[in-house]
N, C-alpha and C. Protein backbone atom coordinates (compact mmCIF):
# COMPACT_ATOMS: atom_id res chain seq x y z
N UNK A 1 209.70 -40.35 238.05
CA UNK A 1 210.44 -40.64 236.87
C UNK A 1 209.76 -41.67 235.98
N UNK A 2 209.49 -42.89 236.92
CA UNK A 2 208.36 -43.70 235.57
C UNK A 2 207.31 -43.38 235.58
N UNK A 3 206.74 -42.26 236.25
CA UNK A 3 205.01 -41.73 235.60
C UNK A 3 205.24 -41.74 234.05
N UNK A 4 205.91 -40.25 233.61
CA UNK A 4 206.52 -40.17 232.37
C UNK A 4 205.83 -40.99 231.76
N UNK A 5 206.67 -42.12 231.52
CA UNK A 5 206.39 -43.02 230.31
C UNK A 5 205.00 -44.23 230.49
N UNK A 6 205.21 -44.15 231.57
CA UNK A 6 203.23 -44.71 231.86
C UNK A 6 202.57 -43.84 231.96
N UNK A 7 202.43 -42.98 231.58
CA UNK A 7 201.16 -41.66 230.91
C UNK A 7 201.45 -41.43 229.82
N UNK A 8 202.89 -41.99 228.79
CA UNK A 8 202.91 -41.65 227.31
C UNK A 8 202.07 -43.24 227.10
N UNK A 9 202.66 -44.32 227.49
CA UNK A 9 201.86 -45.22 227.04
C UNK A 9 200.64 -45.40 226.95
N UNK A 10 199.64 -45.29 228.08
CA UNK A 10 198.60 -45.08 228.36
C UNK A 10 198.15 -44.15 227.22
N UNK A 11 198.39 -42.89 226.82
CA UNK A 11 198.06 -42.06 225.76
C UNK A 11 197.95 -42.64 224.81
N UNK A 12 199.07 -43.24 224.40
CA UNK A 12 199.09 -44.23 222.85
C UNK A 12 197.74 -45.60 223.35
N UNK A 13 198.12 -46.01 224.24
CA UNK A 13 196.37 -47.06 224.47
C UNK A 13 195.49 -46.48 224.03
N UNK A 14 195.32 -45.55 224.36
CA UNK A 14 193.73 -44.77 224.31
C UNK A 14 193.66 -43.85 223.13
N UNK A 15 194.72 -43.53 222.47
CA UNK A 15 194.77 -43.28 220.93
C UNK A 15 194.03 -44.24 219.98
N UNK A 16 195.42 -45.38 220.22
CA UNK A 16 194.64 -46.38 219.49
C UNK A 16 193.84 -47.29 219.55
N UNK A 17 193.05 -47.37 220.49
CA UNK A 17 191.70 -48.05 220.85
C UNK A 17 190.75 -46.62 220.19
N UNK A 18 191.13 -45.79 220.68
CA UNK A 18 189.75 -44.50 219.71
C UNK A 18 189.30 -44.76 218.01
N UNK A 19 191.33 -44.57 217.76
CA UNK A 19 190.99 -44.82 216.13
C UNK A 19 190.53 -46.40 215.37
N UNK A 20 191.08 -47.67 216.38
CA UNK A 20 190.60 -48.87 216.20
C UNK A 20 188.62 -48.58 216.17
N UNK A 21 188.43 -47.97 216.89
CA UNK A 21 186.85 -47.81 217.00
C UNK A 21 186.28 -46.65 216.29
N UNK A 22 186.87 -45.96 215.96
CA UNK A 22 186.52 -45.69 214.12
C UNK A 22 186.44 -46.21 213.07
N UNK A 23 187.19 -47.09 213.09
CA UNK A 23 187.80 -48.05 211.81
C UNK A 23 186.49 -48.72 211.70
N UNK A 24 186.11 -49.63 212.57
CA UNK A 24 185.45 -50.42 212.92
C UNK A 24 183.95 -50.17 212.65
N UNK A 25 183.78 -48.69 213.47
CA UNK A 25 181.99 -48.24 212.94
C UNK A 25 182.21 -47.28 211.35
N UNK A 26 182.91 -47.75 210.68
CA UNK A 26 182.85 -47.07 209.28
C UNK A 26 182.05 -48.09 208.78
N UNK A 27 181.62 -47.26 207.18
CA UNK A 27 179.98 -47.77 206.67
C UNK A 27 180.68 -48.82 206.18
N UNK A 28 179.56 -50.14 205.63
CA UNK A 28 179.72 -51.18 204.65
C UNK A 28 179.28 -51.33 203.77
N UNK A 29 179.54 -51.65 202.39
CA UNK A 29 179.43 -52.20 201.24
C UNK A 29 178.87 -53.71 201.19
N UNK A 30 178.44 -53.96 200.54
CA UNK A 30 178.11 -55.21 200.38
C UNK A 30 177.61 -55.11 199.13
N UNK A 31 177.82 -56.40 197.83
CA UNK A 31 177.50 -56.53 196.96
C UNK A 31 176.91 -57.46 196.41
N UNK A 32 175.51 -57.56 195.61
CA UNK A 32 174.85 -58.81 195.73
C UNK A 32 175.58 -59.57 195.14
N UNK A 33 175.14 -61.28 195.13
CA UNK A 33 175.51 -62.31 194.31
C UNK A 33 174.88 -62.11 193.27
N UNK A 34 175.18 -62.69 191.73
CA UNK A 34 174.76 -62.46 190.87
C UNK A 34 173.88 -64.08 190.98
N UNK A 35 172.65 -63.27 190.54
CA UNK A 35 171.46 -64.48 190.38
C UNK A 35 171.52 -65.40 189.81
N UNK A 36 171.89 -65.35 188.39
CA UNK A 36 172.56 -66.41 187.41
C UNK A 36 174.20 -66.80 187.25
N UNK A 37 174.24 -68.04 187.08
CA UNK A 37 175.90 -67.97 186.58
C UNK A 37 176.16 -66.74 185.38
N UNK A 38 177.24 -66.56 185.23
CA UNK A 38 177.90 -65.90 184.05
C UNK A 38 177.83 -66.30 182.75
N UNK A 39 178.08 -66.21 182.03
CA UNK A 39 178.06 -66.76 180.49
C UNK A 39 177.08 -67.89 180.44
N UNK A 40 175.87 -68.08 180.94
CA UNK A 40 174.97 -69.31 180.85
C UNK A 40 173.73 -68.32 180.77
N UNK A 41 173.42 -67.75 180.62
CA UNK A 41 171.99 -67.04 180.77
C UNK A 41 171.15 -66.20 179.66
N UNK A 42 170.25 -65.85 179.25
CA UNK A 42 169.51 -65.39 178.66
C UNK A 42 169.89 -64.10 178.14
N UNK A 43 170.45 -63.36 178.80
CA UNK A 43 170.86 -62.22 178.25
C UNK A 43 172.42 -62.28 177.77
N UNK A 44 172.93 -63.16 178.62
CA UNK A 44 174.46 -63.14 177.97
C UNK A 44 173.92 -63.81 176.27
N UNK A 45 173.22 -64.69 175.94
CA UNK A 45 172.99 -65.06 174.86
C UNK A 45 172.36 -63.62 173.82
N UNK A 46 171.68 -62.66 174.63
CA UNK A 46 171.03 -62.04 173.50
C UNK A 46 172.03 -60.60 173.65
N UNK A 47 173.34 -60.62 174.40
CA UNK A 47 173.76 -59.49 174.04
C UNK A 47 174.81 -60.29 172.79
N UNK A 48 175.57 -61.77 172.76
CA UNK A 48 175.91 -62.02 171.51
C UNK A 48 175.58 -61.87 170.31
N UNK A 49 173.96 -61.97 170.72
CA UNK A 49 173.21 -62.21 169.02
C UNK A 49 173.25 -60.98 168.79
N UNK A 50 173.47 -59.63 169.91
CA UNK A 50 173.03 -58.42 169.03
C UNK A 50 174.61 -57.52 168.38
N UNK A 51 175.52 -58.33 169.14
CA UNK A 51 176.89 -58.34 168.32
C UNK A 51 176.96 -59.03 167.23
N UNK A 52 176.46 -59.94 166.81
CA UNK A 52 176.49 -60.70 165.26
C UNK A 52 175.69 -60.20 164.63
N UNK A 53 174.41 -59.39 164.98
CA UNK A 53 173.75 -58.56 164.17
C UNK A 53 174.57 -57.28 163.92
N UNK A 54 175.45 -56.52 164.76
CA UNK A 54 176.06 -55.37 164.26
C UNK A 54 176.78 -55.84 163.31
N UNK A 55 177.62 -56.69 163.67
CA UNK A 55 178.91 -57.27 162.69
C UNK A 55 178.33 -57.58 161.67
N UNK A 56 177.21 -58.77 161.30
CA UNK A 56 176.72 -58.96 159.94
C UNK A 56 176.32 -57.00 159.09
N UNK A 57 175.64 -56.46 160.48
CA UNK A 57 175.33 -55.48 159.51
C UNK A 57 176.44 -54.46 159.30
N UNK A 58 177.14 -54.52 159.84
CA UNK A 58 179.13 -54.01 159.38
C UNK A 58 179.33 -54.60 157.75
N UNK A 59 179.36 -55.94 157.77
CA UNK A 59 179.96 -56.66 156.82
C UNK A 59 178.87 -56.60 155.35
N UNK A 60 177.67 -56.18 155.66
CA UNK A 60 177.27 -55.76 154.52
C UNK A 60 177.12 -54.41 153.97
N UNK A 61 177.91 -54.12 154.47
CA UNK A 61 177.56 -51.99 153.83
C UNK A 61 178.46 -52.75 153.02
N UNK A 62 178.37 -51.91 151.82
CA UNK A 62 179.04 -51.68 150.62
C UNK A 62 180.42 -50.83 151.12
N UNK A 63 181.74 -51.76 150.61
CA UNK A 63 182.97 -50.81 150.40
C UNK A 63 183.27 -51.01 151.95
N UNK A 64 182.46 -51.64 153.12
CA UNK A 64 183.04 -51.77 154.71
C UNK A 64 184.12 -52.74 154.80
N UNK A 65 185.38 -52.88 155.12
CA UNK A 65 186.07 -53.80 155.52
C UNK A 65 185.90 -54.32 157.47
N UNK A 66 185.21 -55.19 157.35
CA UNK A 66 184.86 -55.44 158.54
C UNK A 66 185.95 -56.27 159.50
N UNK A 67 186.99 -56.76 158.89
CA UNK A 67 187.92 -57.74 159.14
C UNK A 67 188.82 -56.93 160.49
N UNK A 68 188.92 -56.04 160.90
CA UNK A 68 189.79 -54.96 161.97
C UNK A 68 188.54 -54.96 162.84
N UNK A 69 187.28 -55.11 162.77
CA UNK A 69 186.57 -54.41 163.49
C UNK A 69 186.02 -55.37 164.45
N UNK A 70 185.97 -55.02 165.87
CA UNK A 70 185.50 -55.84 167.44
C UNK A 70 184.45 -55.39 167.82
N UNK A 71 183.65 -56.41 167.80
CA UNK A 71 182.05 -55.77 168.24
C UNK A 71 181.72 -56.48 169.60
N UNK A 72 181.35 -55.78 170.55
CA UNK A 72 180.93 -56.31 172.00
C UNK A 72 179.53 -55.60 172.04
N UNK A 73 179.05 -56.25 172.97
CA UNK A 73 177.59 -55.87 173.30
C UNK A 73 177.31 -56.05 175.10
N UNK A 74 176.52 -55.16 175.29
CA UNK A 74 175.97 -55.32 176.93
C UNK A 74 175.03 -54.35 177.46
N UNK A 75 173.40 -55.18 177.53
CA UNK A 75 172.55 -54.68 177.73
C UNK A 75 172.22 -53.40 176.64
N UNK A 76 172.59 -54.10 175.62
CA UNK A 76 171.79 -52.99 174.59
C UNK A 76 173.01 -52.14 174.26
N UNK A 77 174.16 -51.62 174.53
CA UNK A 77 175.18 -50.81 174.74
C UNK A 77 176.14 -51.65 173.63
N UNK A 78 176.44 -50.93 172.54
CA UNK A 78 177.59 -51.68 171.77
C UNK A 78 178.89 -50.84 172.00
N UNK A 79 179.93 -51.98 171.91
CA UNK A 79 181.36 -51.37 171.98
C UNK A 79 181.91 -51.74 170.31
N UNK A 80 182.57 -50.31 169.47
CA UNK A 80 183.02 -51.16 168.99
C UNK A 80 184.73 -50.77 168.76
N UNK A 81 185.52 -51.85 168.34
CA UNK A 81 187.30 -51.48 168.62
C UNK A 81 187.91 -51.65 167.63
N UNK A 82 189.38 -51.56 167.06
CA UNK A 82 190.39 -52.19 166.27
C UNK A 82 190.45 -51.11 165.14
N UNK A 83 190.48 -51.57 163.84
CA UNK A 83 191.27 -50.64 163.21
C UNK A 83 190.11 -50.92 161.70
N UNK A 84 190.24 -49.64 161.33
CA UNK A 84 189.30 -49.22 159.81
C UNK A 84 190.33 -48.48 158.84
N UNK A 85 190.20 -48.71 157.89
CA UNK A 85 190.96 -47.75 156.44
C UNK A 85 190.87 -46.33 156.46
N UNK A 86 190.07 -45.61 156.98
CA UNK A 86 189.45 -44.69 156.82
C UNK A 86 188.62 -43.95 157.66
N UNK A 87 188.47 -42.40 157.52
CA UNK A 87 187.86 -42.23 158.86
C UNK A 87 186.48 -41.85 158.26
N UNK A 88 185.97 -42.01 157.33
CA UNK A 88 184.65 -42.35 156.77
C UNK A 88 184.61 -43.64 157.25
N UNK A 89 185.12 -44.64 157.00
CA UNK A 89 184.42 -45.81 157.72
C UNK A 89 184.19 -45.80 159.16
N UNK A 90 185.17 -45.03 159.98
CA UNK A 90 185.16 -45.06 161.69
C UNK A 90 183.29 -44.30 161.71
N UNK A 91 183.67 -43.08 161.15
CA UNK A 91 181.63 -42.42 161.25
C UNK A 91 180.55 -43.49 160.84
N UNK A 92 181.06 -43.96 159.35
CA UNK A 92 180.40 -45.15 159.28
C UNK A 92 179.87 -46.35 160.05
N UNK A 93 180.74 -46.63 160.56
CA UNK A 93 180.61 -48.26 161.58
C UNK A 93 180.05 -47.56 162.36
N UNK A 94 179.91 -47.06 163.16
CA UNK A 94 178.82 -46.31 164.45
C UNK A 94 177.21 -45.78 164.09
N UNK A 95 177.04 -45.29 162.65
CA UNK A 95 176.18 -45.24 161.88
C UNK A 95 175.20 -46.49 161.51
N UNK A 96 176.24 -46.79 161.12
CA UNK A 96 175.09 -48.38 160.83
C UNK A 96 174.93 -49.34 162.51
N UNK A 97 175.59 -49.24 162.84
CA UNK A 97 175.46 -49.94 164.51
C UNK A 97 173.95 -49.48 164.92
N UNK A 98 174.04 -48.07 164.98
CA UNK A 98 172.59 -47.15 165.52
C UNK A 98 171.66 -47.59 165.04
N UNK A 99 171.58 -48.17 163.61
CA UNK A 99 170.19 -48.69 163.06
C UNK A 99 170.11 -50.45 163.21
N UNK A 100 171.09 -51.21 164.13
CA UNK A 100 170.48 -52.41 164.21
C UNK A 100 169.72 -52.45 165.70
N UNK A 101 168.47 -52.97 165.01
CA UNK A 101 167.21 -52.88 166.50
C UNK A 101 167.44 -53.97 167.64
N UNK A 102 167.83 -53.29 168.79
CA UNK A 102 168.39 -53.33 170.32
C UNK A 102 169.06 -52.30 170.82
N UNK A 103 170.12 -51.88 169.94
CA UNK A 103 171.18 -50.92 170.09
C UNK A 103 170.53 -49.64 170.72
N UNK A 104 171.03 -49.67 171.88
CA UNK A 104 170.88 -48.61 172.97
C UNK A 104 171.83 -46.83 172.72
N UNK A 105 173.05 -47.61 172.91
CA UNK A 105 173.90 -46.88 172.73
C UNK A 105 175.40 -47.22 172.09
N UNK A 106 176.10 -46.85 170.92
CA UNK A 106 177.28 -46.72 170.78
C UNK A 106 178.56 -46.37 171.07
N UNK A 107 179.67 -47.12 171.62
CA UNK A 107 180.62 -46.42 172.21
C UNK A 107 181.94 -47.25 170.68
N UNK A 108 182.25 -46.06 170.38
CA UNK A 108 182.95 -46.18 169.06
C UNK A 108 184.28 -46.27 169.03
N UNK A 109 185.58 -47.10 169.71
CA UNK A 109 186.89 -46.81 169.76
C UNK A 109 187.47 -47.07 168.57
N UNK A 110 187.24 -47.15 167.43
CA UNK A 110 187.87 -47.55 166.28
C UNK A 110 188.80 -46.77 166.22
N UNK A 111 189.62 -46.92 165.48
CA UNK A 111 191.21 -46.10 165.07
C UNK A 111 191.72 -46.45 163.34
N UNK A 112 192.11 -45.84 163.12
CA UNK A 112 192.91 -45.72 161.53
C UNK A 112 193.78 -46.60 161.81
N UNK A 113 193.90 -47.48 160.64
CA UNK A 113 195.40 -48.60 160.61
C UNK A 113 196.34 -47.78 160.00
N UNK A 114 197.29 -48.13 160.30
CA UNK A 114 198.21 -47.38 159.34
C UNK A 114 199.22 -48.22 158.49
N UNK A 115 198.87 -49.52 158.96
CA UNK A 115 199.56 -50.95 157.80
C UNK A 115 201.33 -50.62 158.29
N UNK A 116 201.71 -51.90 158.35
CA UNK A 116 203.03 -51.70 158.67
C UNK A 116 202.94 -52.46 160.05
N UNK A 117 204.82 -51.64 160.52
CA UNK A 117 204.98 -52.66 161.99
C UNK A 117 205.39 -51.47 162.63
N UNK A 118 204.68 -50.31 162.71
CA UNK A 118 204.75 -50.03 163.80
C UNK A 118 204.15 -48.15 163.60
């Protein structure tokens, strides 16, 4: 009568010691430290400058309202966000982005304002 349940237990031991030792030899990840601090380094400085170069060159096209528009930069890769008058300006702003020299690639989220609250 108590075999029974000392051969269910025993089962569940040896269940979960199997799957504990799966768990265990699964692969690892590991991720390096980053070499430099964050925001202190050489490139964090030159992906800013190449966001103030898009933006200056935003703010001088003729007829651009640059005031809606968010320019990020990383590793050559511009982001840009927020809101334009027009969807000639949205083609626009990605247009002129492409011709300031670094610019890798454009990723363009701009959107139409539509003025108002809501």
């Amino acid at each position: 009568m108590i075999r029974k349940p000392v051969w269910t237990l025993w089962a569940a031991v040896g269940v979960t010691t199997a799957l504990s030792a799966c768990v265990q030899t699964g692969p690892t990840y590991t991720v390096p430290a980053p070499q430099q601090p964050i925001g202190g380094d050489a490139e964090g400085q030159s992906d800013r400058a190449l966001s103030r170069a898009v933006r200056q060159a935003l703010a001088q096209a003729p007829g651009f309202n640059v005031a809606g528009v968010f320019v990020r930069a990383r590793d050559g890769a511009v982001f840009l966000s927020g809101t334009v008058h027009s969807a000639d300006q949205i083609r626009q702003a990605e247009q002129i982005a492409r011709t300031v020299p670094g610019v890798l690639v454009v990723s363009n989220k701009l959107t139409l304002w539509h003025g108002g609250n809501g």
